[in-house]
PDB file of N, CA and C in Angstrom:
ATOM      1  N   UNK A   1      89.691  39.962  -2.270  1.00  0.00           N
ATOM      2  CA  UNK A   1      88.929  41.094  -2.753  1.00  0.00           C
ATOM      3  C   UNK A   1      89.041  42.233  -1.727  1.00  0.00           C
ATOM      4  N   UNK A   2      89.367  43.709  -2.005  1.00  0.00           N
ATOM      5  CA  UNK A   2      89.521  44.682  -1.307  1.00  0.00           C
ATOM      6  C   UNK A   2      88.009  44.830  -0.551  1.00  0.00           C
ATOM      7  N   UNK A   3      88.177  45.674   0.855  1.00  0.00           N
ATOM      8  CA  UNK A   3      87.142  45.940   1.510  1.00  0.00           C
ATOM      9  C   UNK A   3      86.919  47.785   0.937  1.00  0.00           C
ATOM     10  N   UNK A   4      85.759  48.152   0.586  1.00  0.00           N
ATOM     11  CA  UNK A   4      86.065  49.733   0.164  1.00  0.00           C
ATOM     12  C   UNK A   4      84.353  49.926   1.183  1.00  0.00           C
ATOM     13  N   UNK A   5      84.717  51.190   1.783  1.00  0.00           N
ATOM     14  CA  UNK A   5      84.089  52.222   2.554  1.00  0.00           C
ATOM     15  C   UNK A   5      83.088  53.096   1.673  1.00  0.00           C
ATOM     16  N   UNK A   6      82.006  52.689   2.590  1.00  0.00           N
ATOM     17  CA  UNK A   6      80.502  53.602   1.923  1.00  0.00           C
ATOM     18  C   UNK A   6      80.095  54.541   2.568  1.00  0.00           C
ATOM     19  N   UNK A   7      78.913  56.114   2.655  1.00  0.00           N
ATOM     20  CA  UNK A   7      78.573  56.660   3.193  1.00  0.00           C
ATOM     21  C   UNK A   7      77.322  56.471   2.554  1.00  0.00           C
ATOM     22  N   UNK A   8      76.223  56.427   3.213  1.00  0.00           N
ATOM     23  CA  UNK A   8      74.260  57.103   2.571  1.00  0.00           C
ATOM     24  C   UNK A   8      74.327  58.145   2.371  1.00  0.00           C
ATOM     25  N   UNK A   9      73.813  58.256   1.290  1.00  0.00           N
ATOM     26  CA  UNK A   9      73.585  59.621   0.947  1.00  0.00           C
ATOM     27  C   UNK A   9      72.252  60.401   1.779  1.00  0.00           C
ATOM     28  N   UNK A  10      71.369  59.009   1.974  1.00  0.00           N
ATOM     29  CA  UNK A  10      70.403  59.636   2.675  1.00  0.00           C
ATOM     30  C   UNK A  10      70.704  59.648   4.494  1.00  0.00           C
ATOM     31  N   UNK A  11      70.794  58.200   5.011  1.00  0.00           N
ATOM     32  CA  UNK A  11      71.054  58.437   6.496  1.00  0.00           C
ATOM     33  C   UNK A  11      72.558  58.425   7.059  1.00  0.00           C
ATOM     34  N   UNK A  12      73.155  58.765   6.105  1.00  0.00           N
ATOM     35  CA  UNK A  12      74.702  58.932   6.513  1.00  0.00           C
ATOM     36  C   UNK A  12      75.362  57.729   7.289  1.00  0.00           C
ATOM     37  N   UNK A  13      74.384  56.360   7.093  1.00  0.00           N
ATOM     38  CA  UNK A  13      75.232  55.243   7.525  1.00  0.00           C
ATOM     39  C   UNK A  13      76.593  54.929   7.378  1.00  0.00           C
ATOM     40  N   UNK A  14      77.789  54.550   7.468  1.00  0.00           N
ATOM     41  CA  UNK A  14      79.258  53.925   7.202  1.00  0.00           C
ATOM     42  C   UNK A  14      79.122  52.677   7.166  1.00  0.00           C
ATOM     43  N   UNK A  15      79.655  51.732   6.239  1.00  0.00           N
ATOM     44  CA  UNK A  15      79.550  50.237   5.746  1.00  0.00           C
ATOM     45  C   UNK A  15      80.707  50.310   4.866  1.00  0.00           C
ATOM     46  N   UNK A  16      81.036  49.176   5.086  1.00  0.00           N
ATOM     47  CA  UNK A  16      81.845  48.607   4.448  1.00  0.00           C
ATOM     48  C   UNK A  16      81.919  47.516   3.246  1.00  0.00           C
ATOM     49  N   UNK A  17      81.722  47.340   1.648  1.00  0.00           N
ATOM     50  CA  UNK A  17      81.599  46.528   1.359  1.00  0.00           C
ATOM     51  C   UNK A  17      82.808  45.965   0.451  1.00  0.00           C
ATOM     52  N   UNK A  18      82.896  44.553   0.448  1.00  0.00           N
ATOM     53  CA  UNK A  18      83.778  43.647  -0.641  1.00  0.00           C
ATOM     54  C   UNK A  18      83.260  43.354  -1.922  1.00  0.00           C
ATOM     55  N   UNK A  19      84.239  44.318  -2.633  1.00  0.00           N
ATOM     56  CA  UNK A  19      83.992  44.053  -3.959  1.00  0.00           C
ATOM     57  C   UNK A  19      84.968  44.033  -5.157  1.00  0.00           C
ATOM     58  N   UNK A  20      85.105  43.616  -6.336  1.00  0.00           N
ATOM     59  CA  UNK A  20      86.498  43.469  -7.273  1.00  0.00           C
ATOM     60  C   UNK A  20      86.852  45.177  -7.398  1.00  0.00           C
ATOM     61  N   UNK A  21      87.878  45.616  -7.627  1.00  0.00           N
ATOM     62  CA  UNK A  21      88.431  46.787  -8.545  1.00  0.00           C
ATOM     63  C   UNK A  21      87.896  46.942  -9.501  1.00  0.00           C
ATOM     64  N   UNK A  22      87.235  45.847 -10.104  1.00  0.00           N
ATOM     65  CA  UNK A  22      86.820  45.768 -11.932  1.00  0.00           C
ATOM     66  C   UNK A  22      85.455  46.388 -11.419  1.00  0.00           C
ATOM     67  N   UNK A  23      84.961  46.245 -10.615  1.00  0.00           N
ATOM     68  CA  UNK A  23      83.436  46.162 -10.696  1.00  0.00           C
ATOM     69  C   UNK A  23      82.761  48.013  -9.978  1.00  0.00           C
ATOM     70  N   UNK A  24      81.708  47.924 -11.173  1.00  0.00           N
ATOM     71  CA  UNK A  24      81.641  49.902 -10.736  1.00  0.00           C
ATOM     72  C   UNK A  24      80.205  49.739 -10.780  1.00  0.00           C
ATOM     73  N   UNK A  25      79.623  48.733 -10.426  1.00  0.00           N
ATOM     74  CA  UNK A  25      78.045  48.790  -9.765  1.00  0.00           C
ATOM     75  C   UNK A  25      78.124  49.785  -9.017  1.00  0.00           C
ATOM     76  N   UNK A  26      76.724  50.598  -8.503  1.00  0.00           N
ATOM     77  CA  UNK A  26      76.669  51.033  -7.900  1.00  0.00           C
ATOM     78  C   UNK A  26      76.365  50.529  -6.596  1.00  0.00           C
ATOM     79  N   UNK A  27      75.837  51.328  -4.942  1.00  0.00           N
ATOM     80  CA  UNK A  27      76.105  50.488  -3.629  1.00  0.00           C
ATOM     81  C   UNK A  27      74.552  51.273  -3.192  1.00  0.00           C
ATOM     82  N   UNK A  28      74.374  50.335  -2.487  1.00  0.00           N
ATOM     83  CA  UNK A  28      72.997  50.957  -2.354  1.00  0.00           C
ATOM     84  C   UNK A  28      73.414  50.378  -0.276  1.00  0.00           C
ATOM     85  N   UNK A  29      72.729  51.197   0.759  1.00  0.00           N
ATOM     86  CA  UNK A  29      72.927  51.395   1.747  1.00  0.00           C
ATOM     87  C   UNK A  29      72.229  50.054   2.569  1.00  0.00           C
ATOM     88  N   UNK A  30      73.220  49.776   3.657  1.00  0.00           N
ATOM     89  CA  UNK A  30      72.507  48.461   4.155  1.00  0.00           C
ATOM     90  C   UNK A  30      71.290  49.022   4.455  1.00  0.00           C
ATOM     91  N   UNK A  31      71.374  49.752   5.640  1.00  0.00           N
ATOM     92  CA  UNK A  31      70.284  50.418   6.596  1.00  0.00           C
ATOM     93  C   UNK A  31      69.034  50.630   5.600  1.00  0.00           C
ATOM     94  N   UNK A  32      69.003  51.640   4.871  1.00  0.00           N
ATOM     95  CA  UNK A  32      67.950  52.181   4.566  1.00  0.00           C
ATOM     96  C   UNK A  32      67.747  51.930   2.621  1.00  0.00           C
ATOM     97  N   UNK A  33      68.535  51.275   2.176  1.00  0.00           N
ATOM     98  CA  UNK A  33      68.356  50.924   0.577  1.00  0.00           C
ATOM     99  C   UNK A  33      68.524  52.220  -0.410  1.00  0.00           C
ATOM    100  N   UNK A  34      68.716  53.084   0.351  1.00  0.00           N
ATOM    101  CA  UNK A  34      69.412  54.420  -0.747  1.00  0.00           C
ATOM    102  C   UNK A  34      70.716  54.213  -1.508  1.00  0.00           C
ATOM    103  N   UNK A  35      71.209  55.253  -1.728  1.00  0.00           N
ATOM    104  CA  UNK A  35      72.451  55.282  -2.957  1.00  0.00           C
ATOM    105  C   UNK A  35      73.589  55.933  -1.753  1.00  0.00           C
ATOM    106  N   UNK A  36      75.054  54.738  -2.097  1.00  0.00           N
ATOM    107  CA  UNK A  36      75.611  55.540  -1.269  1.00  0.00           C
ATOM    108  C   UNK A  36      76.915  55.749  -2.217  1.00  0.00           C
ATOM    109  N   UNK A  37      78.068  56.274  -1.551  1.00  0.00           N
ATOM    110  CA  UNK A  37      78.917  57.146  -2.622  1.00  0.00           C
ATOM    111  C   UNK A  37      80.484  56.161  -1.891  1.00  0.00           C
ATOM    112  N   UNK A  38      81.003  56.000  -2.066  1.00  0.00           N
ATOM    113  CA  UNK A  38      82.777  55.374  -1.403  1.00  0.00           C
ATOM    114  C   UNK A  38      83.386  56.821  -1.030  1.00  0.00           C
ATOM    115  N   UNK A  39      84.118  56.508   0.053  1.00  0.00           N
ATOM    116  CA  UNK A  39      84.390  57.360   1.418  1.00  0.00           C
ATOM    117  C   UNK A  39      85.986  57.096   1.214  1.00  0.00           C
ATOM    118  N   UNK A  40      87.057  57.899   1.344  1.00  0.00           N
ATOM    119  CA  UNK A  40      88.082  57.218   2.234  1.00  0.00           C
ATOM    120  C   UNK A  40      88.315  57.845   3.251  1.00  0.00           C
ATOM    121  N   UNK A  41      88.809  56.491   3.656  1.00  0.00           N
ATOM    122  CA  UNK A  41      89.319  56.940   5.582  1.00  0.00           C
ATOM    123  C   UNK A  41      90.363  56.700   5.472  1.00  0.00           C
ATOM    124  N   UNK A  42      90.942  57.234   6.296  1.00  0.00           N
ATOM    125  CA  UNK A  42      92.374  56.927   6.394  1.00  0.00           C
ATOM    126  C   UNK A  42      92.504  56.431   8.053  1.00  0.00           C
ATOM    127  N   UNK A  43      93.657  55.671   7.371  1.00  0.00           N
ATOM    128  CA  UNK A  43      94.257  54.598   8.208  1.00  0.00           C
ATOM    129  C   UNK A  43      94.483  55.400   9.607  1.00  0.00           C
ATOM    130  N   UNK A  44      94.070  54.225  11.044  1.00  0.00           N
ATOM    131  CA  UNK A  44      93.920  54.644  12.519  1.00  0.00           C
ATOM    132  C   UNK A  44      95.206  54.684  12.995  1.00  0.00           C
ATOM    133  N   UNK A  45      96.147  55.530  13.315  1.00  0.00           N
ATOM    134  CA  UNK A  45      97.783  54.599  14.492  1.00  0.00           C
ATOM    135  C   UNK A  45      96.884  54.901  15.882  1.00  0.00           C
ATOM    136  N   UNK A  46      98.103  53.332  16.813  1.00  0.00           N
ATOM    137  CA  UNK A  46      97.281  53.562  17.946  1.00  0.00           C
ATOM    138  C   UNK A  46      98.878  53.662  18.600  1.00  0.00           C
ATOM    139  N   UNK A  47      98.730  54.094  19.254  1.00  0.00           N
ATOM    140  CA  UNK A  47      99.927  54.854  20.374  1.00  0.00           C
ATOM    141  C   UNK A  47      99.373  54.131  21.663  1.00  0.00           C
ATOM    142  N   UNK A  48     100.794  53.558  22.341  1.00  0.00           N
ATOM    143  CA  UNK A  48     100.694  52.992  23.403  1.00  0.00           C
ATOM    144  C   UNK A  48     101.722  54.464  24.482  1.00  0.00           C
ATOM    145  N   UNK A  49     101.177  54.323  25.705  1.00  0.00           N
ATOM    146  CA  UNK A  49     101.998  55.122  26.760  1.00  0.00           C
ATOM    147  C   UNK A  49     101.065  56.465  27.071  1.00  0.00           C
ATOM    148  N   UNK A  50     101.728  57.351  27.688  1.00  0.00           N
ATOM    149  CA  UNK A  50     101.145  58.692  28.020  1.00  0.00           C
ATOM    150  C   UNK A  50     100.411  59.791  27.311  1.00  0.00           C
ATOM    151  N   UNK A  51     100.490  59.450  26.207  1.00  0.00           N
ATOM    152  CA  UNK A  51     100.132  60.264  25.090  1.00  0.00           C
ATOM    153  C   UNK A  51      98.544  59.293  24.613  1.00  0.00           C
ATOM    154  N   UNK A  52      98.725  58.302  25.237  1.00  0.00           N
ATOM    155  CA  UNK A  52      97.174  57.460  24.632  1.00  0.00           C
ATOM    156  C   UNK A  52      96.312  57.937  24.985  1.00  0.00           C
ATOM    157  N   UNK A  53      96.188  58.089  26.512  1.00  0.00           N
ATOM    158  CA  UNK A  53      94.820  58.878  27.588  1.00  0.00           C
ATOM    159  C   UNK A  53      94.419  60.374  26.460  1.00  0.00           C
ATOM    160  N   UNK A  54      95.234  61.076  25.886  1.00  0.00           N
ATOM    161  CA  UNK A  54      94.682  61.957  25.810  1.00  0.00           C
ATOM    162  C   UNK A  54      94.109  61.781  23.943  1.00  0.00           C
ATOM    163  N   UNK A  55      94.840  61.208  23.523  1.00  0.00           N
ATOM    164  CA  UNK A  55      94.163  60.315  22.267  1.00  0.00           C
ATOM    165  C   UNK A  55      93.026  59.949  22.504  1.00  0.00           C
ATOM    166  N   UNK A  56      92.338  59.187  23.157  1.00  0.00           N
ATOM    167  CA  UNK A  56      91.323  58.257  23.934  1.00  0.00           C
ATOM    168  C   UNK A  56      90.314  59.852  24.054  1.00  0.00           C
ATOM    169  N   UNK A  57      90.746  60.979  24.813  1.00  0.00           N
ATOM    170  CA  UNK A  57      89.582  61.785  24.944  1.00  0.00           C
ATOM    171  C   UNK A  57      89.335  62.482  23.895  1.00  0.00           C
ATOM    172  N   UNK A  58      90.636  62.636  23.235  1.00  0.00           N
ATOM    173  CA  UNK A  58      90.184  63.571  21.708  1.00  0.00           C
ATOM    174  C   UNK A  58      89.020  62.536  20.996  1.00  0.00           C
ATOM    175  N   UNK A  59      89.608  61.377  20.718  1.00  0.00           N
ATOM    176  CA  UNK A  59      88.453  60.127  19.985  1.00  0.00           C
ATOM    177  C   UNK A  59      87.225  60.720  20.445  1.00  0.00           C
ATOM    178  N   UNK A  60      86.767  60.918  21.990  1.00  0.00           N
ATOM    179  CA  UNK A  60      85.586  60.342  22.483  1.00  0.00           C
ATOM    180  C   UNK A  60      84.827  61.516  22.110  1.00  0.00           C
ATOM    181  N   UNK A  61      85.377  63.086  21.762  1.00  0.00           N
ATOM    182  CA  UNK A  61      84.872  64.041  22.273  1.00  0.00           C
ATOM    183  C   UNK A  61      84.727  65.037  20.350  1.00  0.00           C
ATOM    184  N   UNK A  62      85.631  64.091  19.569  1.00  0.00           N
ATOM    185  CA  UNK A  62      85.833  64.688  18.234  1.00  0.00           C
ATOM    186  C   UNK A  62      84.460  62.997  17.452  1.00  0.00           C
ATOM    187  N   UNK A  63      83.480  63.340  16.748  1.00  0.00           N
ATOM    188  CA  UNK A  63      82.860  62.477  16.846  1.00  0.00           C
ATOM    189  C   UNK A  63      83.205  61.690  15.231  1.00  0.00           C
ATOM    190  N   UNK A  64      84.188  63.144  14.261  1.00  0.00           N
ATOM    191  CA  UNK A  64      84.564  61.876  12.990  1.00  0.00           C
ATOM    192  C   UNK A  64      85.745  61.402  14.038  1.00  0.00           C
ATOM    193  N   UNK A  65      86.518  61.472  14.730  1.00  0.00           N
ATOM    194  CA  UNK A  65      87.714  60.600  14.985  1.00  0.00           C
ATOM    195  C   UNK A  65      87.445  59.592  16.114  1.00  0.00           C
ATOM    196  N   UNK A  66      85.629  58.992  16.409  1.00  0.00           N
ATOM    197  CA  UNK A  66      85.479  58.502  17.075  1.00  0.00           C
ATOM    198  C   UNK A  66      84.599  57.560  16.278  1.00  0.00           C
ATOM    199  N   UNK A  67      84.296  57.899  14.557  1.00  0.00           N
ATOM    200  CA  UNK A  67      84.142  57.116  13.843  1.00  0.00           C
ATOM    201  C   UNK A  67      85.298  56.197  12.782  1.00  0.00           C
ATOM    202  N   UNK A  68      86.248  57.157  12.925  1.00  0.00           N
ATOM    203  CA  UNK A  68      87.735  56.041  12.563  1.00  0.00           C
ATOM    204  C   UNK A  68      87.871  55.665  13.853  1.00  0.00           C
ATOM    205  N   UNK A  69      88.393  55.061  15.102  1.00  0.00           N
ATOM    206  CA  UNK A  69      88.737  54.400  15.427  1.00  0.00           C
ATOM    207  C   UNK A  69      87.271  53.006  15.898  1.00  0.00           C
ATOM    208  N   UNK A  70      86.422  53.789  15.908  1.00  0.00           N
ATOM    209  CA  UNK A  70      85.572  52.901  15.280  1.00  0.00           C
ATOM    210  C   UNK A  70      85.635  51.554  14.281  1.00  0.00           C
ATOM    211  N   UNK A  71      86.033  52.318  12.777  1.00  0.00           N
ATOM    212  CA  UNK A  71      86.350  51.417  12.399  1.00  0.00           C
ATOM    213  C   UNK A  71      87.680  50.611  12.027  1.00  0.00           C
ATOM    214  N   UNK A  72      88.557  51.060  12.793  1.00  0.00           N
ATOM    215  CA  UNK A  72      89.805  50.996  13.036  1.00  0.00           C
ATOM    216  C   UNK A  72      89.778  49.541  13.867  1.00  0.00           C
ATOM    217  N   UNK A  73      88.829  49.687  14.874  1.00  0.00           N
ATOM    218  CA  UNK A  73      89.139  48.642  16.118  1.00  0.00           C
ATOM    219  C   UNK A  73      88.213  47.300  15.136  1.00  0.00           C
ATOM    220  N   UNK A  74      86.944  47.732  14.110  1.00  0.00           N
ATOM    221  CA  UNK A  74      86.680  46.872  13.537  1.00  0.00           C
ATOM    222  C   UNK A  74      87.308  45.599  12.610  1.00  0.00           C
ATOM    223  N   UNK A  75      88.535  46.722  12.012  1.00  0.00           N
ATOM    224  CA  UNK A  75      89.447  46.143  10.914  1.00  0.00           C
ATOM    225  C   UNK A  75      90.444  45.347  11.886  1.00  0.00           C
ATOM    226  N   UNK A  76      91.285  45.660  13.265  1.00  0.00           N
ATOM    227  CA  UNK A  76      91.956  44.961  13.928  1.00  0.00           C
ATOM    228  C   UNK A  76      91.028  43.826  14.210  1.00  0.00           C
ATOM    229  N   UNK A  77      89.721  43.845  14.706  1.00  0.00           N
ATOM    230  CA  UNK A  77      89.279  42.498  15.191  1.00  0.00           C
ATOM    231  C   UNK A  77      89.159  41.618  13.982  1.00  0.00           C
ATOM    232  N   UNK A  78      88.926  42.334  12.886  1.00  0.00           N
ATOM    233  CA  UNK A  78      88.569  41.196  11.498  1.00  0.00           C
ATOM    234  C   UNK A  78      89.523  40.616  11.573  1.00  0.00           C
ATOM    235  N   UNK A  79      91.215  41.084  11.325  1.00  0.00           N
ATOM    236  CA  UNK A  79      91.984  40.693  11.110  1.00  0.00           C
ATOM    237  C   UNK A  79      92.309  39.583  12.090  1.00  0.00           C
ATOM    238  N   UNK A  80      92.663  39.966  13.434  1.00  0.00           N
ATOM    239  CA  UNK A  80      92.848  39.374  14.634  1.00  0.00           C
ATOM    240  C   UNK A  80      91.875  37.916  14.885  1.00  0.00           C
ATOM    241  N   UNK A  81      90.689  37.872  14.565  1.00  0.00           N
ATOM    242  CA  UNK A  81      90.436  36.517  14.284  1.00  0.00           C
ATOM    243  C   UNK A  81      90.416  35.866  13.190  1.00  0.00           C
ATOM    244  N   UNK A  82      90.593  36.240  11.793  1.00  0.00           N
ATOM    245  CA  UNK A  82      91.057  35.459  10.984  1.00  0.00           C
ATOM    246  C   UNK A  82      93.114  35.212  10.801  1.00  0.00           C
ATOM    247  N   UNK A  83      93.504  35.501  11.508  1.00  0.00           N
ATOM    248  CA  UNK A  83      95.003  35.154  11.585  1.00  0.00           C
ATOM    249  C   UNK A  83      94.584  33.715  11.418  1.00  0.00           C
ATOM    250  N   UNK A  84      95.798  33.412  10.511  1.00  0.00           N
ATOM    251  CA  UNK A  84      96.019  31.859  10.316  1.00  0.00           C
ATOM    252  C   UNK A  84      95.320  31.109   9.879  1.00  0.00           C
ATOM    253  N   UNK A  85      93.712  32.179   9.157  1.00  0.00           N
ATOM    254  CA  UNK A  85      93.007  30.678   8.535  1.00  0.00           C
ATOM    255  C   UNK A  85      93.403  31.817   6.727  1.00  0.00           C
ATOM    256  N   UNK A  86      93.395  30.653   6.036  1.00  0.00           N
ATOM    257  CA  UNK A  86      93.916  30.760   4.691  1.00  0.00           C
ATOM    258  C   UNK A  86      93.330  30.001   4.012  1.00  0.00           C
TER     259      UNK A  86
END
């Protein structure tokens, strides 16, 4: 089942929930139980070498591109510990 991206409408939380393609319930917000709307993000690259350091300060200092790699580093760890179970 796909993972699809939420925003609150009221406290502007980000969540993530699993749910079918078929299914058009609406999403109501972990945090606070409001109505939230599906977001896309687009996909994080991570650059290794000299050019990272300054990646790293744009992230820290731009605060949506410090909420994608946010959830960028989330989606690598999901993945990264479920390797190999099936």
């Amino acid at each position: 089942m796909p993972l699809y991206d939420y925003q609150c409408n009221k406290c502007s939380e980000i969540f993530e929930i699993k749910k079918s393609i078929h299914d058009d319930s609406g999403v109501s917000c972990k945090s606070c139980g409001a109505t939230a709307k599906q977001i896309f993000v687009p996909a994080t690259v991570y650059h290794k070498g000299k050019k990272s350091e300054k990646l790293k300060e744009y992230s820290e200092k731009n605060p949506r591109a410090k909420m994608y790699t946010q959830m960028a580093d989330r989606a690598i760890n999901h993945v990264m510990k479920n390797i190999g179970k099936k």
